[in-house]
Protein backbone atom coordinates (compact mmCIF):
# COMPACT_ATOMS: atom_id res chain seq x y z
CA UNK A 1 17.91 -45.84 -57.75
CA UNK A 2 16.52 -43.49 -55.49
CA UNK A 3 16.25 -41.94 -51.84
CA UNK A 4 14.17 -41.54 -49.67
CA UNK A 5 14.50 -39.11 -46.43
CA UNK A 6 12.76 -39.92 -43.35
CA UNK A 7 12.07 -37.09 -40.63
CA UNK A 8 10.94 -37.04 -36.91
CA UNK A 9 11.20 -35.72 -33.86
CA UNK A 10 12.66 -37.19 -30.64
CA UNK A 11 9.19 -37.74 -29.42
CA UNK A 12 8.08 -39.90 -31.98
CA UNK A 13 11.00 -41.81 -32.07
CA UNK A 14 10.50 -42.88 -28.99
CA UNK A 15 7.00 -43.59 -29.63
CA UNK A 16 7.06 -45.12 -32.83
CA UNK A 17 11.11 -46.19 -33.83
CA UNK A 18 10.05 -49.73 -33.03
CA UNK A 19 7.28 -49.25 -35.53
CA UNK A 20 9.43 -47.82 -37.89
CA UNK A 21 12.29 -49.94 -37.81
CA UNK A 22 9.65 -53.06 -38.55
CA UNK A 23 7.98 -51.03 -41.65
CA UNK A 24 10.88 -50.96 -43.06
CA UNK A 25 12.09 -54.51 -42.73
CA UNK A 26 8.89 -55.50 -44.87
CA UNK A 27 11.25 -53.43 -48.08
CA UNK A 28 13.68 -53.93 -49.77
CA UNK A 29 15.35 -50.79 -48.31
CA UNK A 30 18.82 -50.13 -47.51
CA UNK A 31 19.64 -47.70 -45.06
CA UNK A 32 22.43 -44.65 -46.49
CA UNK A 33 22.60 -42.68 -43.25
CA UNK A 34 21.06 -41.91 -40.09
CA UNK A 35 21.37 -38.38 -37.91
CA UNK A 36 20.37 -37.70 -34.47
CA UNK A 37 20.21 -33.79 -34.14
CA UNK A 38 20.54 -31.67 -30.85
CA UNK A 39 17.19 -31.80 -30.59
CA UNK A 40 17.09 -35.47 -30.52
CA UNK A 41 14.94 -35.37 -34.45
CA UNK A 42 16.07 -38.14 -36.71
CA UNK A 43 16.91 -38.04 -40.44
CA UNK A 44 17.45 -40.99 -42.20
CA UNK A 45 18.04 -42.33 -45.79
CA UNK A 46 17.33 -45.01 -47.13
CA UNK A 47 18.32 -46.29 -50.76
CA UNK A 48 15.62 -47.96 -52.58
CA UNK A 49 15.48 -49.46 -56.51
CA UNK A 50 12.21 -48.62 -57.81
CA UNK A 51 9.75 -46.13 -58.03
CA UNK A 52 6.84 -48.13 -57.10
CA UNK A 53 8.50 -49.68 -53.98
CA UNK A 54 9.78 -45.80 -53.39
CA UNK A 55 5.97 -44.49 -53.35
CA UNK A 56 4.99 -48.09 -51.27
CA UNK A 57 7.74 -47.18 -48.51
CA UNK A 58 6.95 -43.41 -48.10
CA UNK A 59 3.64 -43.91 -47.62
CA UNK A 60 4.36 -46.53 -45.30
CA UNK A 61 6.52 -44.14 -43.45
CA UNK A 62 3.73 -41.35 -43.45
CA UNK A 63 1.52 -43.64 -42.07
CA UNK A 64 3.45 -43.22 -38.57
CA UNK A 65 2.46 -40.50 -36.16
CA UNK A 66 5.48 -37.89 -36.56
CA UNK A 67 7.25 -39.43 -39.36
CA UNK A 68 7.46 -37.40 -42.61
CA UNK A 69 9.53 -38.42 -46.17
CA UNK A 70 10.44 -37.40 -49.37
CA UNK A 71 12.29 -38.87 -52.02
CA UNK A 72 14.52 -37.84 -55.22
CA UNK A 73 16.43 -39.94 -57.65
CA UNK A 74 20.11 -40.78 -57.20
């Protein structure tokens, strides 16, 4: 099992959060948790089973203007 974290600011959220909510319906990813800071950035986490779907979803997620991951084993 591992997780992946998910970054971004408020801006791109609003930009892209439709973009990233339908990247991630193409996974088999299960969202943990999901923060909205003071500064209206996002962090999210997302559970996911293996590493090559892990590397496939990050990169997916780095694709997106703003959004930045990383990932570590549960």
């Amino acid at each position: 099992m591992w997780r992946v974290n998910i970054y971004c600011s408020g801006d791109a959220w609003k930009q892209f959060g439709a973009d990233f909510k339908a990247m991630t319906q193409s996974h088999q990813a299960e969202l943990i948790t999901s923060q909205k800071t003071p500064d209206d950035s996002r962090i999210m986490a997302y559970k996911l089973e293996g590493i090559d779907e892990v590397e496939t979803f990050q990169e997916d997620c780095n694709k997106i203007p703003g959004f930045t991951s990383d990932f570590e084993a549960l």
